[in-house]
Protein backbone atom coordinates (compact mmCIF):
# COMPACT_ATOMS: atom_id res chain seq x y z
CA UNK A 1 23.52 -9.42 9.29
CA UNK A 2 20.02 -9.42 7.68
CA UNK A 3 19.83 -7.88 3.94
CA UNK A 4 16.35 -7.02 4.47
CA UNK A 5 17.94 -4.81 6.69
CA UNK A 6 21.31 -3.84 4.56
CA UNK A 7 18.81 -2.99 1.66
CA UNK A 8 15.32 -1.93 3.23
CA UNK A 9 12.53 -1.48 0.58
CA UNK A 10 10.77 1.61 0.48
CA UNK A 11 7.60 0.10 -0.62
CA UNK A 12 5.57 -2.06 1.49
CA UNK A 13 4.43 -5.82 -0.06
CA UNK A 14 1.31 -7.86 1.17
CA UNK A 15 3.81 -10.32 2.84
CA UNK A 16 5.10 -8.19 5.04
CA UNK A 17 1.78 -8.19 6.70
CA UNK A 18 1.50 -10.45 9.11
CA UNK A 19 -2.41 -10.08 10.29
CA UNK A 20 -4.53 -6.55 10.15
CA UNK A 21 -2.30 -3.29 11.27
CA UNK A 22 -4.69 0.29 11.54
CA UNK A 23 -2.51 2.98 10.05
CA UNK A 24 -3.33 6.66 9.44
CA UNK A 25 -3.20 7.76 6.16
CA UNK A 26 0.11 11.06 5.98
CA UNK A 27 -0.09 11.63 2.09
CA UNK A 28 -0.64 10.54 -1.11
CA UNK A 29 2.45 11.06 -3.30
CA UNK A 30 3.03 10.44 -7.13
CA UNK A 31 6.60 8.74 -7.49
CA UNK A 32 8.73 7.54 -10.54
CA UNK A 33 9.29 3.94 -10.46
CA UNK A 34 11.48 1.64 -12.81
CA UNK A 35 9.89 -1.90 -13.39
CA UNK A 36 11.45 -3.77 -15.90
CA UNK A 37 13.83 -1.02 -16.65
CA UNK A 38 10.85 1.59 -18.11
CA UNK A 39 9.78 4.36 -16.01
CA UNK A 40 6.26 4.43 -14.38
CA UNK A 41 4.48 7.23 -12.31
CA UNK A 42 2.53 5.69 -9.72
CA UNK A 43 0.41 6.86 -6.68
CA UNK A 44 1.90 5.51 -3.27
CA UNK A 45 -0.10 6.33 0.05
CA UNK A 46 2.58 7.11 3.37
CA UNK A 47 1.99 6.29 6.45
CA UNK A 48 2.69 7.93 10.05
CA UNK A 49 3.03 4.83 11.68
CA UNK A 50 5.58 3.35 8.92
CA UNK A 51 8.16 4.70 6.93
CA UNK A 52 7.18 2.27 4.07
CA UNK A 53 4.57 3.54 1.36
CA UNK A 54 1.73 1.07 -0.35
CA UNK A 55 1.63 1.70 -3.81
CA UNK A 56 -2.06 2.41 -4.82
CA UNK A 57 -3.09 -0.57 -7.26
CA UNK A 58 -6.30 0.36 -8.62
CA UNK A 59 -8.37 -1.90 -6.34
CA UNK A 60 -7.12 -0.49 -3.55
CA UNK A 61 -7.60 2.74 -5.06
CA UNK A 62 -11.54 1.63 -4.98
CA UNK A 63 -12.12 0.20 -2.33
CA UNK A 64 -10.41 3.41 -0.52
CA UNK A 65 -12.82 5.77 -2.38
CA UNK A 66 -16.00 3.70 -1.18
CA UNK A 67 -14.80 3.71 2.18
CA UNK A 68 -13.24 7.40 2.63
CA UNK A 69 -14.85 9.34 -0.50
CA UNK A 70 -13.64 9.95 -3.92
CA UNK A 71 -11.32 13.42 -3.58
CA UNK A 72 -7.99 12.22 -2.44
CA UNK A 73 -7.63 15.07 -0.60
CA UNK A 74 -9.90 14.30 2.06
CA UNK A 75 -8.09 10.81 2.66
CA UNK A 76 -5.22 12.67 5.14
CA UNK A 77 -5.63 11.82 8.27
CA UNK A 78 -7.69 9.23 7.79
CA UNK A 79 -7.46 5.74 9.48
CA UNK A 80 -8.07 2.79 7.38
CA UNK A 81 -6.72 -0.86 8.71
CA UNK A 82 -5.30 -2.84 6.11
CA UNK A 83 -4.35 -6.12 6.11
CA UNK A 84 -2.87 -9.29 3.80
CA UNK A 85 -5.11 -11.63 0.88
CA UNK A 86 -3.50 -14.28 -0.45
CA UNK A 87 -4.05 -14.70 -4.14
CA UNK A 88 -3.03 -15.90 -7.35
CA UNK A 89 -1.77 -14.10 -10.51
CA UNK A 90 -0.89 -15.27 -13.92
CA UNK A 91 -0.57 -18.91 -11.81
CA UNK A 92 1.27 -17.48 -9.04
CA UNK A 93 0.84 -17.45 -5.52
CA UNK A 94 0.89 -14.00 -3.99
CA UNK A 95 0.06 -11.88 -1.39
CA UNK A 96 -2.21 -8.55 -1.88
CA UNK A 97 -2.48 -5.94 0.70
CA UNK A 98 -6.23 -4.95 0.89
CA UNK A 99 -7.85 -1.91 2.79
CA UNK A 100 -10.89 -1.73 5.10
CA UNK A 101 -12.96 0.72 7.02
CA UNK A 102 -11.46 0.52 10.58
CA UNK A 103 -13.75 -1.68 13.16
């Protein structure tokens, strides 16, 4: 038994990318989440090829707009390909998930 599996996520991370995957973009939602304990709204795009969301850190949130417009409403439907960058925060080694216009 796998306990990614017992307890799938219901938010997609950067590692879970394993190369570039094209998705089409189903909705943009606005869900409650609990970091820390302390509630947070927070935009999360939904996929139709995946039932996990990406929540919408504000460089993605950019680098969406320049490639598909500003008005989120126009982003449905859209295909974007998105894909893993390894990085470091506060001295830790993590794994963004980045957005680009689809090639």
């Amino acid at each position: 038994m796998k306990i990614s599996q017992t307890f799938p996520r219901r938010f997609a991370r950067g590692s879970d990318l394993k190369g570039p995957a094209t998705v089409t973009i189903k909705e943009i939602t606005q869900e409650e989440l609990h970091p820390a304990g302390r509630p947070v709204k927070k935009f999360v795009l939904w996929f139709t090829e995946t039932p996990r969301g990406v929540i919408l850190s504000r460089p993605l949130a950019l680098k969406l707009a320049e490639i598909l417009g500003d008005d989120t409403a126009i982003w449905k439907d859209q295909k974007i390909t998105l894909y893993p960058e390894p990085m470091n925060v506060a001295g830790r080694a993590c794994v963004a998930i980045r957005a680009r216009s689809v090639l």
